[in-house]
Protein backbone atom coordinates (compact mmCIF):
# COMPACT_ATOMS: atom_id res chain seq x y z
CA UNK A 1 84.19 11.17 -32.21
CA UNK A 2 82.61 7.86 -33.30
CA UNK A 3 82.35 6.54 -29.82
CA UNK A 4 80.57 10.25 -28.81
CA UNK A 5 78.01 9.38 -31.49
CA UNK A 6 77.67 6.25 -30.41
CA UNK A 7 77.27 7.12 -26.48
CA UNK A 8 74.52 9.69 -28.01
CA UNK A 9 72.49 7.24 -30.12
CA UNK A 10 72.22 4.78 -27.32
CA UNK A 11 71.72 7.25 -24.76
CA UNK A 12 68.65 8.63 -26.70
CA UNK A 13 67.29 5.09 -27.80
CA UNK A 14 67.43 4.24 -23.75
CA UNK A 15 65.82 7.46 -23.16
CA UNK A 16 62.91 6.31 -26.09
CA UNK A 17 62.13 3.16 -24.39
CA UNK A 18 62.16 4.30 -21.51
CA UNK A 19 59.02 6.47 -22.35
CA UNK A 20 57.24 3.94 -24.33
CA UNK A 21 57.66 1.52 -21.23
CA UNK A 22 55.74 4.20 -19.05
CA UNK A 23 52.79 4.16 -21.60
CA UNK A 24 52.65 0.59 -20.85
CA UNK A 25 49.88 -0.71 -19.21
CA UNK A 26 48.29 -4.31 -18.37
CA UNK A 27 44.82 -5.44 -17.63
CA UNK A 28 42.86 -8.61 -16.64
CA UNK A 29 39.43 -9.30 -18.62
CA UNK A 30 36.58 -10.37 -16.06
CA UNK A 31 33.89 -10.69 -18.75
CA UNK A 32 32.97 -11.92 -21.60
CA UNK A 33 31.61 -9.29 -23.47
CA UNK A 34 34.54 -8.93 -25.77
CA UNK A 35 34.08 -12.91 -26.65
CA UNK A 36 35.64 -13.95 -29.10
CA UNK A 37 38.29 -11.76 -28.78
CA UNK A 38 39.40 -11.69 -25.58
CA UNK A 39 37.72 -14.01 -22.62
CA UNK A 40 37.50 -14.12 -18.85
CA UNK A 41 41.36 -14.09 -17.63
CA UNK A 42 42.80 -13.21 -20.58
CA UNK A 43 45.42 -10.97 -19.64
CA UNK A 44 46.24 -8.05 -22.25
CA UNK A 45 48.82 -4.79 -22.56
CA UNK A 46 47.66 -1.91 -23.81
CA UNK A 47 49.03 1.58 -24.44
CA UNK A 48 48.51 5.30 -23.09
CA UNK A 49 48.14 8.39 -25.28
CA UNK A 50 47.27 7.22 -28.50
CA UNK A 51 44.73 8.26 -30.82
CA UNK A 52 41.53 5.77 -31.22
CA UNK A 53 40.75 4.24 -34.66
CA UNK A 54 38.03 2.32 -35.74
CA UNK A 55 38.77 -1.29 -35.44
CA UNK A 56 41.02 -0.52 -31.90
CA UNK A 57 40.38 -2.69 -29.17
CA UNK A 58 40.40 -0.14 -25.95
CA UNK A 59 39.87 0.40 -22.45
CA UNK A 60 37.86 3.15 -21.31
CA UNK A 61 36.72 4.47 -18.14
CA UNK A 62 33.19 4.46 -17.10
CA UNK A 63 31.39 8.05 -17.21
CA UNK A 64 28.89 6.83 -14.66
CA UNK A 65 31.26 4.35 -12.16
CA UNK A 66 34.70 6.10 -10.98
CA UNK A 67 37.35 3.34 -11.00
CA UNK A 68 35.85 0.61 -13.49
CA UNK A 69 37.11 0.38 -16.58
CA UNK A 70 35.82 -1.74 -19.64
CA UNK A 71 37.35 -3.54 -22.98
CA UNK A 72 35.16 -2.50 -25.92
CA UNK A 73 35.53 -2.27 -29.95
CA UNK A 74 35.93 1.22 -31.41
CA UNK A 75 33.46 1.04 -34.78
CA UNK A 76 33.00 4.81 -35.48
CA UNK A 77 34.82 7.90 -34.52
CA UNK A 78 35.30 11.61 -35.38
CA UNK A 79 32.35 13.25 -37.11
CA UNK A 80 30.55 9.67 -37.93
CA UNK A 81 26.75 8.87 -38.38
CA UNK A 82 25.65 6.49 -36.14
CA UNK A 83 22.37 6.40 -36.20
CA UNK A 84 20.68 8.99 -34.82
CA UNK A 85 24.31 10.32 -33.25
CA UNK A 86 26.56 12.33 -34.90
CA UNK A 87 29.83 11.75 -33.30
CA UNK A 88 32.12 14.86 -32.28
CA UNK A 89 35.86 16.10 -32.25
CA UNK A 90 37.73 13.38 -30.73
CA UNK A 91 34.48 10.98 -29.75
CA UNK A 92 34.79 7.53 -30.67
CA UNK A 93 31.06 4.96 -30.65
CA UNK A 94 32.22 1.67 -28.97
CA UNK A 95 30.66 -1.75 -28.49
CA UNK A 96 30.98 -4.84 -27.29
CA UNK A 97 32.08 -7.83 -29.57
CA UNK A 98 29.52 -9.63 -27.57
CA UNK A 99 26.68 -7.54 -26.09
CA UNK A 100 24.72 -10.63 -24.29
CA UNK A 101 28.04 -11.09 -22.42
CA UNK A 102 27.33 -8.01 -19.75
CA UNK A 103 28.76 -4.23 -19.28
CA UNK A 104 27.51 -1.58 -21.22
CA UNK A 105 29.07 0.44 -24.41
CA UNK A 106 27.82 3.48 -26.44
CA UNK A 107 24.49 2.06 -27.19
CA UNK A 108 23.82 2.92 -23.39
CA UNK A 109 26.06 6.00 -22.94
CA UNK A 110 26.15 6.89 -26.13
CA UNK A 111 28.94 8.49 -27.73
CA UNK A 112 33.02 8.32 -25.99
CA UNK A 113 34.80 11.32 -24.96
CA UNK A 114 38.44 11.13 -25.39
CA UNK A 115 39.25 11.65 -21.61
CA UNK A 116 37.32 8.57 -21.17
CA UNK A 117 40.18 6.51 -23.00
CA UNK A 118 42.57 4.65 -21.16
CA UNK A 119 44.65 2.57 -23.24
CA UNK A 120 44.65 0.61 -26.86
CA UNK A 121 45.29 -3.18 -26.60
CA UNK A 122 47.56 -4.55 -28.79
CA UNK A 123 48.52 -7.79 -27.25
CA UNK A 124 47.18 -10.97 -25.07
CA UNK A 125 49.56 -12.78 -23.45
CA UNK A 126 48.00 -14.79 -20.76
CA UNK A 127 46.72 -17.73 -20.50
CA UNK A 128 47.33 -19.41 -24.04
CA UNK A 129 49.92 -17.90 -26.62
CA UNK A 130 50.48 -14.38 -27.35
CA UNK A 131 48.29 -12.61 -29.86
CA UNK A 132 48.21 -9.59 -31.27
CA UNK A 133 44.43 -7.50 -30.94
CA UNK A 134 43.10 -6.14 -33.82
């Protein structure tokens, strides 16, 4: 019986990772408009299906350019002010650490639609040590 339980947990801690691996995702910075943070070449994992929170460092797709994808800040989400835009159900208002660095964020598109979201960084690895994101 003990070695059935055992068998079972491992079997369903295999089957957990396994999951979380295929949520895994890695990406190469090519700017610098999330300087300091991250710079050109930094390389960074990030992970699928998760729900953005203010302070998350994320990748989103472009609305405007299918295929390109950019790193930005999340600084307001869910039924927010931001000025003049009142965010919805599941939007998020993102920027870059360092606007003068290029790319674009929600002051030009304004606010982020959740199907837009790729992935939440949560690590750099590459070049230098590894560091968490946040």
């Amino acid at each position: 019986m003990r070695r059935i339980v055992i068998f079972l947990g491992l079997a369903l801690a295999a089957t957990a990772l396994a999951g979380l691996v295929r949520r895994l995702v890695a990406y190469e910075v090519v700017d610098a408009s999330m300087e300091p943070t991250l710079h050109p070449g930094d390389r960074v994992v990030g992970l699928r299906g998760w729900r953005a929170r203010r302070g998350d460092v994320v990748v989103l797709a472009h609305p405007l350019r299918p295929g390109f994808e950019m790193v930005r800040r999340v600084v307001g989400g869910d039924g927010e002010d931001m000025g003049r835009v009142a965010l919805g159900r599941g939007e998020v208002w993102a920027l870059a650490d360092n606007p003068e660095g290029g790319g674009v964020d929600s002051r030009a598109l304004g606010p982020i639609r959740a199907e837009w979201l790729r992935a939440r960084l949560f690590l750099r690895y590459h070049p230098g040590p590894v560091a968490a994101l946040r």
